[in-house]
Protein backbone atom coordinates (compact mmCIF):
# COMPACT_ATOMS: atom_id res chain seq x y z
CA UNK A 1 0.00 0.00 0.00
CA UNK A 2 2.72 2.40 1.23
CA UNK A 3 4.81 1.73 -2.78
CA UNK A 4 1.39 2.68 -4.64
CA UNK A 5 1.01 6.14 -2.37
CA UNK A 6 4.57 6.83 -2.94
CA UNK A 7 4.15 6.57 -6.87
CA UNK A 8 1.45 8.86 -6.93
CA UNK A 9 2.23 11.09 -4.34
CA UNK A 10 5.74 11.44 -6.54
CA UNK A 11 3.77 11.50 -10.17
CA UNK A 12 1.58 14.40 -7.93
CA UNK A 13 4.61 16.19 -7.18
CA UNK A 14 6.20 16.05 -10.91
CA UNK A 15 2.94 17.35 -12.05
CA UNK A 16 2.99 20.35 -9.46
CA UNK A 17 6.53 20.77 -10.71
CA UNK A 18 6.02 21.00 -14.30
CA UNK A 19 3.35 23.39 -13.56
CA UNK A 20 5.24 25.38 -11.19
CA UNK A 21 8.63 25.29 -12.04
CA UNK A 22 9.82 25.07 -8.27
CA UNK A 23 11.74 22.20 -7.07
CA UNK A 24 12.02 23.48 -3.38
CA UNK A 25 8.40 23.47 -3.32
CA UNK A 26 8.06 19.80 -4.37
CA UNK A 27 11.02 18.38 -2.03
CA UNK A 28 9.23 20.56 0.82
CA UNK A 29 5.60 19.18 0.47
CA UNK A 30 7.48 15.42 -0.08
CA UNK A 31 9.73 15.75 2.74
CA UNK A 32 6.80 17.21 5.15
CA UNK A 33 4.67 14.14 4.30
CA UNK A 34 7.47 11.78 4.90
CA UNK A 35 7.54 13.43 8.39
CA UNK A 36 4.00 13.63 8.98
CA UNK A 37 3.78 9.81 7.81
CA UNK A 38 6.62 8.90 10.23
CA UNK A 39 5.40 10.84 13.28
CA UNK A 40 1.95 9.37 12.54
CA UNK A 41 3.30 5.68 13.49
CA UNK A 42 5.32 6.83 16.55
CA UNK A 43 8.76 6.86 15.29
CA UNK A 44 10.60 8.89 17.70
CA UNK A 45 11.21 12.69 16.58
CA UNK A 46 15.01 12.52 16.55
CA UNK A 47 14.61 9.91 13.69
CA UNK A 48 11.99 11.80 12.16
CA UNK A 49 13.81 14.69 11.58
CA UNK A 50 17.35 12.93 9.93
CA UNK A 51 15.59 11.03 7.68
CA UNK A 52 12.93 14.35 6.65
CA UNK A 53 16.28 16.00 6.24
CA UNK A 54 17.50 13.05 3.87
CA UNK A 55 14.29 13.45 2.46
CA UNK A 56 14.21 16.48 1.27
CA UNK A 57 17.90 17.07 -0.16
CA UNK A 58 17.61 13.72 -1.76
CA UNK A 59 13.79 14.86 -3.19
CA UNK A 60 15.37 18.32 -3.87
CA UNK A 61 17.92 16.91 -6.44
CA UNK A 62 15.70 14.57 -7.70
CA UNK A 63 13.07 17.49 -8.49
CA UNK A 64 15.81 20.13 -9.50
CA UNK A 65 17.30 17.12 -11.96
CA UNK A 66 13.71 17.10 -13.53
CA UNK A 67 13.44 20.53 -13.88
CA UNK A 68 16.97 21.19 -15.49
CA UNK A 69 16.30 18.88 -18.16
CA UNK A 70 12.64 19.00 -18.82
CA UNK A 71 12.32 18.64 -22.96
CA UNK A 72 15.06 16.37 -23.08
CA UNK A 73 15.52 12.79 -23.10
CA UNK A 74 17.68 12.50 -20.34
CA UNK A 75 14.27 14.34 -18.07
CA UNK A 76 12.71 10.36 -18.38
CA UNK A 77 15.52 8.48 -17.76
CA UNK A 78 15.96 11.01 -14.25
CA UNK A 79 11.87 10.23 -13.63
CA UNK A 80 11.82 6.81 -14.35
CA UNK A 81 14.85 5.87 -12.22
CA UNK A 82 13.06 8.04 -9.54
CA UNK A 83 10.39 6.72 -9.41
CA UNK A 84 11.87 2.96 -9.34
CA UNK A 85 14.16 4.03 -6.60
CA UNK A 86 11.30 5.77 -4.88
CA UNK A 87 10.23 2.32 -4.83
CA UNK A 88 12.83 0.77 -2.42
């Protein structure tokens, strides 16, 4: 269940980015949820917040990848693999 909400929370968030051409915003709202999610099943805060840090640079360069090559093939090899590694 948790692999099918983070495909289209992630296709959700490409589609805000094409439309919005801000990758901060995108890692943000991912990286908040991730939090949110994690706090929500009683993971202790301290964990919470490294891995909504990870989160969000690792989301950020994902997002900012997409954005810098958007027209161009290498744009769907950089979604694909995201979304495959989002996956893990």
């Amino acid at each position: 269940m948790f692999l099918i909400l983070k495909v289209v929370v992630l296709v959700g968030l490409i589609k805000l980015l094409l439309a919005t051409e801000k990758p901060t915003l995108c890692a943000g709202i991912y990286a908040a949820g991730v939090g949110l999610l994690m706090l929500g099943i009683g993971i202790p805060f301290g964990a919470v917040y490294l891995r909504v840090i990870g989160a969000f640079v690792l989301s950020w360069l994902y997002f900012a990848g997409l954005n810098a090559t958007e027209g161009t093939k290498l744009f769907w090899v950089i979604l694909i693999g995201g979304l495959f590694i989002g996956l893990v």
